[in-house]
Protein backbone atom coordinates (compact mmCIF):
# COMPACT_ATOMS: atom_id res chain seq x y z
CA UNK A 1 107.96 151.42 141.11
CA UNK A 2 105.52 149.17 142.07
CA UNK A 3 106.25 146.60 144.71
CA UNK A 4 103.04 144.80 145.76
CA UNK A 5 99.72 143.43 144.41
CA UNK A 6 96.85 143.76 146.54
CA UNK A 7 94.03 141.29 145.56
CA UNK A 8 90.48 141.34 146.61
CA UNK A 9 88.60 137.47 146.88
CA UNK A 10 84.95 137.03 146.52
CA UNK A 11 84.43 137.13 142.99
CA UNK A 12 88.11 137.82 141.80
CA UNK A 13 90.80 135.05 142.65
CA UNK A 14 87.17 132.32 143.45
CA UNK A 15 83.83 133.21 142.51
CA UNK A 16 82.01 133.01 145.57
CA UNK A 17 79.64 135.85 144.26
CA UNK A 18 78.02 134.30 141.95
CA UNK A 19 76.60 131.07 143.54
CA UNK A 20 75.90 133.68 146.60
CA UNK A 21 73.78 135.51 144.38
CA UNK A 22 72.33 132.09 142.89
CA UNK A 23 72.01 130.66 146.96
CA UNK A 24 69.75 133.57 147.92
CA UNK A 25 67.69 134.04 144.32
CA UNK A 26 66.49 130.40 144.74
CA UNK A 27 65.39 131.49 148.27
CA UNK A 28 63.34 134.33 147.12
CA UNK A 29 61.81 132.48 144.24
CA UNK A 30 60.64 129.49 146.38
CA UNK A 31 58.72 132.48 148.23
CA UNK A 32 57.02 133.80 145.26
CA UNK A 33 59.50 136.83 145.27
CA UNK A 34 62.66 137.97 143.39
CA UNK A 35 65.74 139.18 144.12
CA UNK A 36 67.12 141.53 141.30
CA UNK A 37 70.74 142.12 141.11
CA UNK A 38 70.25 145.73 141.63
CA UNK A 39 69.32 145.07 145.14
CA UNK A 40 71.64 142.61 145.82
CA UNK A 41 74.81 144.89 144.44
CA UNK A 42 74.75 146.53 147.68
CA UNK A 43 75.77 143.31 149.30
CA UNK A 44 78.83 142.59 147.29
CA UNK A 45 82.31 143.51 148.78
CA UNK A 46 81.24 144.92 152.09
CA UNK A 47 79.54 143.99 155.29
CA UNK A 48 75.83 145.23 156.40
CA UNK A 49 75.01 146.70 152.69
CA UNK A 50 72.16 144.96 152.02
CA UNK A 51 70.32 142.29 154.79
CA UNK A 52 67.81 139.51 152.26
CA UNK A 53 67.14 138.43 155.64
CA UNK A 54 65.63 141.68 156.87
CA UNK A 55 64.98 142.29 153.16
CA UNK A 56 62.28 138.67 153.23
CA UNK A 57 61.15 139.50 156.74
CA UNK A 58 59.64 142.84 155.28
CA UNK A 59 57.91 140.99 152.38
CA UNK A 60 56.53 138.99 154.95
CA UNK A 61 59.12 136.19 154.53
CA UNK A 62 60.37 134.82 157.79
CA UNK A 63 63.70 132.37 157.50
CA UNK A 64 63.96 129.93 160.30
CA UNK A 65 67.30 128.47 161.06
CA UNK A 66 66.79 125.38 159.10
CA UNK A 67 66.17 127.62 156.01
CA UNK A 68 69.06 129.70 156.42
CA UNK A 69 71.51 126.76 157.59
CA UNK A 70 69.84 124.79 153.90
CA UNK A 71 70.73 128.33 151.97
CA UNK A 72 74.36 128.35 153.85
CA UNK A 73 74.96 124.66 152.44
CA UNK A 74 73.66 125.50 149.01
CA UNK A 75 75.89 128.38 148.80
CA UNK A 76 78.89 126.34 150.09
CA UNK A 77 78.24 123.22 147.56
CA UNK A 78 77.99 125.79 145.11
CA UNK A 79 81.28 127.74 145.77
CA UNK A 80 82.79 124.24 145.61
CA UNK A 81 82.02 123.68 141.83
CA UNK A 82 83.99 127.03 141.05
CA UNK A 83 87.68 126.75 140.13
CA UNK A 84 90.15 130.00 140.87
CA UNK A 85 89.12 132.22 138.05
CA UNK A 86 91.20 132.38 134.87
CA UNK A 87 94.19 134.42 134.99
CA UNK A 88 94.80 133.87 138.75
CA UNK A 89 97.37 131.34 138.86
CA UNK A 90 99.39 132.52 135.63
CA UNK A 91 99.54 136.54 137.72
CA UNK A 92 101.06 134.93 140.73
CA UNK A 93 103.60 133.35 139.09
CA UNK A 94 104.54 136.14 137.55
CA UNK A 95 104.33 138.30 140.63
CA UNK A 96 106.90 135.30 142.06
CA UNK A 97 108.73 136.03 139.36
CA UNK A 98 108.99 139.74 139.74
CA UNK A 99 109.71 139.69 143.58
CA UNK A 100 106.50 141.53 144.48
CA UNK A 101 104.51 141.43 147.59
CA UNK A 102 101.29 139.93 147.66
CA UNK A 103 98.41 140.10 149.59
CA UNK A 104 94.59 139.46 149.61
CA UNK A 105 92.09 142.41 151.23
CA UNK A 106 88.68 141.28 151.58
CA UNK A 107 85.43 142.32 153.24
CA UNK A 108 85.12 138.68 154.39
CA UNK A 109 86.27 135.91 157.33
CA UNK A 110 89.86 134.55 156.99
CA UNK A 111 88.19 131.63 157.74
CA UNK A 112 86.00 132.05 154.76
CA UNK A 113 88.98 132.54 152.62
CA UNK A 114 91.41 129.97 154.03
CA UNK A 115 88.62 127.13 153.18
CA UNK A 116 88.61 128.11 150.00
CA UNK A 117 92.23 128.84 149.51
CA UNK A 118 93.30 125.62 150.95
CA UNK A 119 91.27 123.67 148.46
CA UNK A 120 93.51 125.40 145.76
CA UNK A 121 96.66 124.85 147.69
CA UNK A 122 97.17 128.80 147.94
CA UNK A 123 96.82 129.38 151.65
CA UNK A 124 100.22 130.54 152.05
CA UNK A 125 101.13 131.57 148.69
CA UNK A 126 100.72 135.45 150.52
CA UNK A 127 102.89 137.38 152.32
CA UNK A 128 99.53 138.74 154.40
CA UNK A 129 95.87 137.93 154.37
CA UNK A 130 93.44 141.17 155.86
CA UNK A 131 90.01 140.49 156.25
CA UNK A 132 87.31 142.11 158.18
CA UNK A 133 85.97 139.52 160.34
CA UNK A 134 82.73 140.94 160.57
CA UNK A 135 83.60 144.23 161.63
CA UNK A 136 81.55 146.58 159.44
CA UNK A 137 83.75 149.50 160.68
CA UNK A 138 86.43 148.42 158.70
CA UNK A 139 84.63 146.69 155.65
CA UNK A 140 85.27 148.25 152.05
CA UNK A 141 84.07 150.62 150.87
CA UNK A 142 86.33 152.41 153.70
CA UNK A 143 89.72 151.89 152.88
CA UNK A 144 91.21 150.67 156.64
CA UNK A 145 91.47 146.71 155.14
CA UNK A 146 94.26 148.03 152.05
CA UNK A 147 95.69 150.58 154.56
CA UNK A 148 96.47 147.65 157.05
CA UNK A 149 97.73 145.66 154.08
CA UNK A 150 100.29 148.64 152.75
CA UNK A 151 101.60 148.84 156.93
CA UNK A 152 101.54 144.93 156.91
CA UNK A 153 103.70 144.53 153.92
CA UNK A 154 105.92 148.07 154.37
CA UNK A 155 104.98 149.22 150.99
CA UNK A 156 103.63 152.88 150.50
CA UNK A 157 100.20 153.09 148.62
CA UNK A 158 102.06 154.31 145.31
CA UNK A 159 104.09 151.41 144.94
CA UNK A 160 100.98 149.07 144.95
CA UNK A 161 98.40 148.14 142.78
CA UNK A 162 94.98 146.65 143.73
CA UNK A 163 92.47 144.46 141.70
CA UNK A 164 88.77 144.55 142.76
CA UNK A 165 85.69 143.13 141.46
CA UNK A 166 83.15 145.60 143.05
CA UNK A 167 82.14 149.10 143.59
CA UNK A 168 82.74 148.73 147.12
CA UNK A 169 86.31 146.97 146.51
CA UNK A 170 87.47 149.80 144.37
CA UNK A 171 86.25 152.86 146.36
CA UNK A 172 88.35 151.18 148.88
CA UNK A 173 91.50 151.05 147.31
CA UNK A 174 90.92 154.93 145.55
CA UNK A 175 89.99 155.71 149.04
CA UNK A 176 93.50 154.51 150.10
CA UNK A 177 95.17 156.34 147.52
CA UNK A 178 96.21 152.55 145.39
CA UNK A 179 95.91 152.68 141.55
CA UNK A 180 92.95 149.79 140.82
CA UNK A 181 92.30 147.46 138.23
CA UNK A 182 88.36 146.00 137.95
CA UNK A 183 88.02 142.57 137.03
CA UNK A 184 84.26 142.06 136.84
CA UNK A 185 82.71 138.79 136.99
CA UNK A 186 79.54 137.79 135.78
CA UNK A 187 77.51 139.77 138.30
CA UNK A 188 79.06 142.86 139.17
CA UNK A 189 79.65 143.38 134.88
CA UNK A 190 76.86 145.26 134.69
CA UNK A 191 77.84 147.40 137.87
CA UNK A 192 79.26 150.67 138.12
CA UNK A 193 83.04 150.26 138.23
CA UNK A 194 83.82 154.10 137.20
CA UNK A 195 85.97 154.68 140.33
CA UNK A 196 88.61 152.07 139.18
CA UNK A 197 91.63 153.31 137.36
CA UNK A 198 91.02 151.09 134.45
CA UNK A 199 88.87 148.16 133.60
CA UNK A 200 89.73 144.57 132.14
CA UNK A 201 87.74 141.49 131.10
CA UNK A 202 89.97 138.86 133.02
CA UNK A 203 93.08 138.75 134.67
CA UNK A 204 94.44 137.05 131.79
CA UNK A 205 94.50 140.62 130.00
CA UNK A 206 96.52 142.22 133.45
CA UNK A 207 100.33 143.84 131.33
CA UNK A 208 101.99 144.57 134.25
CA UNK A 209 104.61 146.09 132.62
CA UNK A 210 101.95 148.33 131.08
CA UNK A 211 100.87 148.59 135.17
CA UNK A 212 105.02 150.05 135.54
CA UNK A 213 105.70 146.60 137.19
């Protein structure tokens, strides 16, 4: 029986991805450069995949602090515009409903997260938030973040179910041993999401009785 939903963030409850993506284009194309989404995949869901920093600096693009702190506001002001995506708030009222266990895992900063959760009114609406914080040791695609969240919320990895966006975000949870559910978004769509269990359009289409909820 399954007992708790695990849920990834960037670019699955908010769309952070996206106007990340967007931020960082603009950044190349004022340079005379572009970023294709190929490259930038390796970025999404995990920490230290893929520098644009390092990545400009060897096309002979140096960013002072002024233009990253400009690209950090843009990304920010864009994030903003985004509402939680759809399906979100109608799965965690069922989950209420059902008495299950939620959490988010993420690659990213609680702070990160809490901003944007708090702007929604969702930053305690779960029973455990585990993030990262920068430590690339324990970033998806390894699947430490989702085995912390099974030990935080005393449910064994068969009696959860997580819902990633990403590559990264599902080898994590397989990695862990957690059925998965990919939700792509706009930019990881046209990324390989083969190591999820099964594949969906939105959360809107998430059965969970079909899950064995």
């Amino acid at each position: 029986m399954i007992r708790a939903l695990l849920f990834d963030f960037d670019g699955l409850l908010h769309d952070t991805e996206g106007p990340s993506y967007r931020a960082w284009a603009e950044v190349y194309e004022r340079h005379g450069h572009e970023l294709p989404l190929g490259t930038w995949a390796a970025a999404i869901g995990t920490i230290d995949g893929f520098d644009p920093v390092r990545h400009l600096d060897g096309l002979g693009v140096t960013l002072d602090e002024a233009a990253q702190e400009a690209r950090r506001r843009r990304d920010l002001d864009l994030c903003d515009l985004e509402e939680l995506r759809p399906g979100v708030a109608e799965l965690l009222e069922e989950a209420d409903r059902r008495g299950l266990r939620t959490a988010i895992v993420s690659s990213s900063d609680e702070g990160w997260i809490a901003r944007h959760l708090d702007r929604h009114d969702l930053l305690d609406r779960f029973d455990a938030i585990v993030c990262a914080n920068g430590d690339a040791a324990r970033a998806k695609p390894r699947p430490a973040l989702y085995l912390e969240a099974l030990e935080r919320l005393g449910v064994r990895a068969e009696e959860a179910v997580a819902f990633e966006d990403s590559p990264n975000g599902a080898a994590a949870a397989k990695a862990a041993g957690i059925l998965c559910v990919a939700v792509p978004n706009e930019v990881t769509s046209a990324l390989d999401l083969s190591a999820a269990d099964r594949v969906v359009r939105s959360l809107e289409d998430v059965d969970l009785d079909e899950l064995g909820i």
